[in-house]
Protein backbone atom coordinates (compact mmCIF):
# COMPACT_ATOMS: atom_id res chain seq x y z
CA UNK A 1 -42.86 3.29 57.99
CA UNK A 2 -43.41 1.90 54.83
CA UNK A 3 -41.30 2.30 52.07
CA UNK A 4 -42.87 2.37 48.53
CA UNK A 5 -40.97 0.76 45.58
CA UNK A 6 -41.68 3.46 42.91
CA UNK A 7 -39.42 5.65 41.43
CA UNK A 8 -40.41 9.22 41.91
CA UNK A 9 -40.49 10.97 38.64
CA UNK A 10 -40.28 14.46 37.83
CA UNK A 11 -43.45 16.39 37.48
CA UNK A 12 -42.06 19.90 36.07
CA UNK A 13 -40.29 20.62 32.75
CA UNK A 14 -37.14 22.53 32.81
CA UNK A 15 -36.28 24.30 29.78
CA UNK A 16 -32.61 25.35 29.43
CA UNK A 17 -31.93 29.29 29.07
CA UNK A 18 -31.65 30.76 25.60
CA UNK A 19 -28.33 31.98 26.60
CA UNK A 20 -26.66 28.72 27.69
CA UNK A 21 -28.14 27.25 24.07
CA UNK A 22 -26.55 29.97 22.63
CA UNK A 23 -23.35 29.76 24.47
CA UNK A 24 -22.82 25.73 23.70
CA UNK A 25 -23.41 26.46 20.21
CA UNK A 26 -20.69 28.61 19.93
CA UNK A 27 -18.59 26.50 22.24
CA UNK A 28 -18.84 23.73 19.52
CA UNK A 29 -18.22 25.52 16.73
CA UNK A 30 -15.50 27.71 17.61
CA UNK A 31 -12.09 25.59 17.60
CA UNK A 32 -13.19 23.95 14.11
CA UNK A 33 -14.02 27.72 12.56
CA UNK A 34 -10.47 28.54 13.42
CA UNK A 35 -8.91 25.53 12.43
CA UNK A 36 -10.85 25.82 9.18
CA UNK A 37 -9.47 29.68 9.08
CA UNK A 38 -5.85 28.73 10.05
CA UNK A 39 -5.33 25.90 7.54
CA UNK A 40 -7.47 28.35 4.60
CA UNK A 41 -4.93 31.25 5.08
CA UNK A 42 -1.76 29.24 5.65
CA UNK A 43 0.76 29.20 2.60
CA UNK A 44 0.32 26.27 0.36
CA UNK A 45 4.17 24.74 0.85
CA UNK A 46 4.23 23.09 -2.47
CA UNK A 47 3.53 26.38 -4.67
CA UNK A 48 6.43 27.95 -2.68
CA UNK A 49 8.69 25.23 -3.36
CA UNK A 50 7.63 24.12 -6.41
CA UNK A 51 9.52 26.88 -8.52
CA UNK A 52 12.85 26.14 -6.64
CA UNK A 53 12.55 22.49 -6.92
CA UNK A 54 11.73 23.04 -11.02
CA UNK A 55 14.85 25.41 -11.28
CA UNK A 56 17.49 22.75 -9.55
CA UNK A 57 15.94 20.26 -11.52
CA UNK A 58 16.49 22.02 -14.82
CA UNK A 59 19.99 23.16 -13.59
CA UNK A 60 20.94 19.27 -12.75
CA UNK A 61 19.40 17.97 -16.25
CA UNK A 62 21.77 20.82 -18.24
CA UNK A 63 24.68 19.85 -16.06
CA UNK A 64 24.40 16.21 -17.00
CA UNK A 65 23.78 17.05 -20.38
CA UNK A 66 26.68 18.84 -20.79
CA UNK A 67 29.15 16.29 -19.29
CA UNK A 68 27.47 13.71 -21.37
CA UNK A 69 28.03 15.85 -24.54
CA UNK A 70 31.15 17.91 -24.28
CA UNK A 71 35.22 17.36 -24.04
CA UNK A 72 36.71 18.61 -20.62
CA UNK A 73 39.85 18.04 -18.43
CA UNK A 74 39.29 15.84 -15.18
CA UNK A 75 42.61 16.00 -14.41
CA UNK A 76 45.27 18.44 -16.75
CA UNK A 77 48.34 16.67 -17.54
CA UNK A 78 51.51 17.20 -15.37
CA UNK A 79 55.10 16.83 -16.38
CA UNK A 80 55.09 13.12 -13.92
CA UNK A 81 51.59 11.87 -15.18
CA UNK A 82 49.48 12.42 -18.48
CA UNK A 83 45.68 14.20 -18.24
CA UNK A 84 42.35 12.66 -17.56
CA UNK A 85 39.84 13.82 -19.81
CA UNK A 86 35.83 13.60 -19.97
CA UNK A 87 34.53 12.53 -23.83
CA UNK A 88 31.36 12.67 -24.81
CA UNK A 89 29.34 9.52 -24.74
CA UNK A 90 28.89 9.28 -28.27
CA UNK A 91 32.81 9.27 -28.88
CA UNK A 92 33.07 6.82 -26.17
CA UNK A 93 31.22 4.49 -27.62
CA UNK A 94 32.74 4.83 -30.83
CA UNK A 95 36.38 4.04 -29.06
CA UNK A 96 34.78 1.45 -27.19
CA UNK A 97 33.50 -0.20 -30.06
CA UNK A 98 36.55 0.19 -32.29
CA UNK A 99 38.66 -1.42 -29.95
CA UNK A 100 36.34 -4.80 -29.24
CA UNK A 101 35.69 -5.27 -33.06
CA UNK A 102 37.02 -8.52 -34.06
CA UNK A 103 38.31 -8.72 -37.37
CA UNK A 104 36.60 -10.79 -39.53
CA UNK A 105 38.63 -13.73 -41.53
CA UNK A 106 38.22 -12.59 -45.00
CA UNK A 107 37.43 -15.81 -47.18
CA UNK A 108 38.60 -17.21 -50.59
C-alpha cells in the first residue's frame, strides 16, 4: 500500500440553489429593515417634551420675576411678633444702600 502525499481536490463545481441565495439575502437584511422601521415610526421624545419643558420654564421665569419685583407678606404680623415681608430688589437696594452710606465730613 502506498500512500500518496497529494491532496485530493475537488473536480466538480457546486453552485448553491437560487432559493438558499435568496433566502440568506433576506436573512441579512431583515432585523436591520425593522430596526430601521421601528426607530423611523417611533415618537421623537424631545418634540413631545419640548412644549412642557418651554411652558414650566416660562412659568418659573414669571414666578421669579414677580418675587423679584413686587411687595408681599412672608409672614403677616401677629399680635406676639411683627410681619415678614418680600420687597422688591430695587427697594432693597435702595435701603441697603441708605443705611451703609457714610456721611461725608463737610469741610471749611
Amino acid at each position: 500500500m502506498t500512500m500518496s502525499n497529494e491532496i485530493p481536490t475537488s473536480t466538480t463545481n457546486t453552485r448553491l440553489p437560487f432559493g438558499t441565495i435568496i433566502a440568506t439575502t433576506i436573512a441579512l437584511l431583515f432585523p436591520p429593515a425593522v430596526i430601521a422601521v421601528l426607530l423611523w415610526e417611533r415618537p421623537s421624545t424631545t418634540s413631545a417634551i419640548e412644549p412642557f419643558g418651554v411652558q414650566k420654564l416660562r412659568e418659573l421665569q414669571a414666578a421669579e420675576k414677580r418675587q423679584l419685583t413686587t411687595y408681599e407678606w412672608i409672614e403677616p404680623p401677629t399680635a406676639d411678633k411683627p410681619g415678614m415681608v418680600r420687597l422688591p430688589i430695587s427697594r432693597a437696594r435702595e435701603l441697603m444702600l441708605k443705611e451703609k452710606a457714610v456721611p461725608q465730613k463737610v469741610s471749611k
